[in-house]
C-alpha atoms as a PDB file:
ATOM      1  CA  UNK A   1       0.000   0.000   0.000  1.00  0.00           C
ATOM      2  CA  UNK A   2       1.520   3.517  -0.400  1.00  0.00           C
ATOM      3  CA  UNK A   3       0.823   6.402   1.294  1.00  0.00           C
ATOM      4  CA  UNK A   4      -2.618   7.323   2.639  1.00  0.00           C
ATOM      5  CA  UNK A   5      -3.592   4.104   1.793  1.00  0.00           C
ATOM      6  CA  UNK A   6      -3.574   5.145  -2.049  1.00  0.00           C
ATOM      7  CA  UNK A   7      -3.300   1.441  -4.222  1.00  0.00           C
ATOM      8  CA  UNK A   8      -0.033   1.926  -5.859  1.00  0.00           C
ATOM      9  CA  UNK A   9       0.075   0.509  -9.902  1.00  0.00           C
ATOM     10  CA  UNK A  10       2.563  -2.253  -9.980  1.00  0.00           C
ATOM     11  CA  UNK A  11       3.133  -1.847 -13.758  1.00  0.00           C
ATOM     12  CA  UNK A  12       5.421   0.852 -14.941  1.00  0.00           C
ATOM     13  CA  UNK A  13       4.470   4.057 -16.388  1.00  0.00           C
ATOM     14  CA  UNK A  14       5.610   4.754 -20.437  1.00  0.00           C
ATOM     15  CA  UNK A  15       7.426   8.019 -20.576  1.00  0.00           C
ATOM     16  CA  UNK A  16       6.447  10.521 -22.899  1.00  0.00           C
ATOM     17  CA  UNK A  17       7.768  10.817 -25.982  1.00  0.00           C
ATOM     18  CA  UNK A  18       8.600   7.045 -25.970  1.00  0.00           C
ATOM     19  CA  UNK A  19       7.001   3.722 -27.647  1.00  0.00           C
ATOM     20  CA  UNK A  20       6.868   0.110 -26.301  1.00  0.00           C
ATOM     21  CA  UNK A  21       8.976  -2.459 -27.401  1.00  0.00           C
ATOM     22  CA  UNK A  22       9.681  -5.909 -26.784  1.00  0.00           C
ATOM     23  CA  UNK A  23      13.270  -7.060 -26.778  1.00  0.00           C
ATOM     24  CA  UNK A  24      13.097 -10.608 -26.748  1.00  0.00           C
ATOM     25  CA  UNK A  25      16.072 -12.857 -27.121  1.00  0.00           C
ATOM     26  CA  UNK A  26      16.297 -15.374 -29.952  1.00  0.00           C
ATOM     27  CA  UNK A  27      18.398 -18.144 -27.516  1.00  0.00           C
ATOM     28  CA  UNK A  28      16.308 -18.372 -24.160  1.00  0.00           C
ATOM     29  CA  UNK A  29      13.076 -16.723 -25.198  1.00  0.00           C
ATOM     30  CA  UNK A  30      13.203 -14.339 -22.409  1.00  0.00           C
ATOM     31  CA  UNK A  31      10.982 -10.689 -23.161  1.00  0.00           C
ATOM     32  CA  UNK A  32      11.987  -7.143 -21.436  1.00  0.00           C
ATOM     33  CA  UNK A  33       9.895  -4.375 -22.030  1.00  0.00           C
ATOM     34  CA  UNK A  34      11.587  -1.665 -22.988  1.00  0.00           C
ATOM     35  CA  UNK A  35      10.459   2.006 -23.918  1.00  0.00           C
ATOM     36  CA  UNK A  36      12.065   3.385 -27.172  1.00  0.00           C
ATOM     37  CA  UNK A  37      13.065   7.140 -27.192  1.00  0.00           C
ATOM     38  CA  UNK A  38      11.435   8.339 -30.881  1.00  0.00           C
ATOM     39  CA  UNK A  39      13.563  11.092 -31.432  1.00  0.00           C
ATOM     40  CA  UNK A  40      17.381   9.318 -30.367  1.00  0.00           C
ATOM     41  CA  UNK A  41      15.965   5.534 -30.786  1.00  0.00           C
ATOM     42  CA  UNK A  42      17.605   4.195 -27.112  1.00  0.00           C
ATOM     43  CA  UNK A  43      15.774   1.604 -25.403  1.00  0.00           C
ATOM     44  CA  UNK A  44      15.066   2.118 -21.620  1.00  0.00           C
ATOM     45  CA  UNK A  45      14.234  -1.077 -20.084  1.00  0.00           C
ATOM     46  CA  UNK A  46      10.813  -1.243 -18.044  1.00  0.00           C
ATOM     47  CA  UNK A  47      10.192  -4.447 -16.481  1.00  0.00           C
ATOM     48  CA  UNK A  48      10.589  -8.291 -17.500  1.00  0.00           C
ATOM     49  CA  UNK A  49       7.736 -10.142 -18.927  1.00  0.00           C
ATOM     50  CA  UNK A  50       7.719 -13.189 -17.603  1.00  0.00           C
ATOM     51  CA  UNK A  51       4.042 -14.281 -18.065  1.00  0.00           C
ATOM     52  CA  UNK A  52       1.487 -13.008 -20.845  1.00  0.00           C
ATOM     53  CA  UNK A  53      -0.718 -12.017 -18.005  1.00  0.00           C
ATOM     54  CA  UNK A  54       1.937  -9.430 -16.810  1.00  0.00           C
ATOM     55  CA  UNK A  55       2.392  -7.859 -20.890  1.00  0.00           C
ATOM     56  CA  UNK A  56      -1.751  -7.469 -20.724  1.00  0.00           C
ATOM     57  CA  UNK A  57      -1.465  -5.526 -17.043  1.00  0.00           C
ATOM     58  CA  UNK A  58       0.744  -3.237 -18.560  1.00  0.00           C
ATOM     59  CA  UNK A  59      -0.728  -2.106 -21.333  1.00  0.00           C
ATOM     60  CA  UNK A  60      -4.482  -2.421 -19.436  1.00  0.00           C
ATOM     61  CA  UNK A  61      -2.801   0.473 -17.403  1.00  0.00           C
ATOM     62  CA  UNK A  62      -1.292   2.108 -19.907  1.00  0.00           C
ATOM     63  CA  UNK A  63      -4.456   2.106 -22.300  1.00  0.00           C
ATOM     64  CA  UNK A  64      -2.055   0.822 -25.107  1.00  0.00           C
ATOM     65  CA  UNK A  65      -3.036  -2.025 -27.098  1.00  0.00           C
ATOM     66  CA  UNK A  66      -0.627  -5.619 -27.561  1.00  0.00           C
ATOM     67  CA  UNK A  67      -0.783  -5.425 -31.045  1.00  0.00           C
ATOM     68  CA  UNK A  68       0.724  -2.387 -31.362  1.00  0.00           C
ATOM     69  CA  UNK A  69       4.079  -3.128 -29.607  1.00  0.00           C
ATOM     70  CA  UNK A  70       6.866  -4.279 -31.710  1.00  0.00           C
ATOM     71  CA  UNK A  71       9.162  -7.090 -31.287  1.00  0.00           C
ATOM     72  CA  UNK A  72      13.063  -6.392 -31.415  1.00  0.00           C
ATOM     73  CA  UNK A  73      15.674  -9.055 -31.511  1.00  0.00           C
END
């Protein structure tokens, strides 16, 4: 609980200015999500998806839809 009792999100927040990505790697499989700056193209990485649950809590909070993140290798 955070302060005052207020329920705290326990997905991350997408900056502005940034998109979603998902870098996945090709070996292990394993999926970060990762926010890509649009104007310099870095990736800052956002939390590891480790279920599909946890990708469709993100973007429920973040009122983005699945099907518009891409997938980088």
């Amino acid at each position: 609980m955070g302060l005052f009792n207020k329920k705290k999100s326990e997905y991350p927040k997408m900056p502005e200015g940034c998109e979603p990505v998902l870098r996945c790697s090709i070996c292990t499989g394993e999926q970060t999500l990762c926010a890509r700056d649009t104007e310099t193209g870095k990736l800052h990485e956002l939390m590891l998806i480790r279920t599909p649950d946890q990708l469709e809590g993100f973007c429920a909070d973040n009122s983005i839809s699945p099907e518009n993140i891409k997938k980088v290798y």
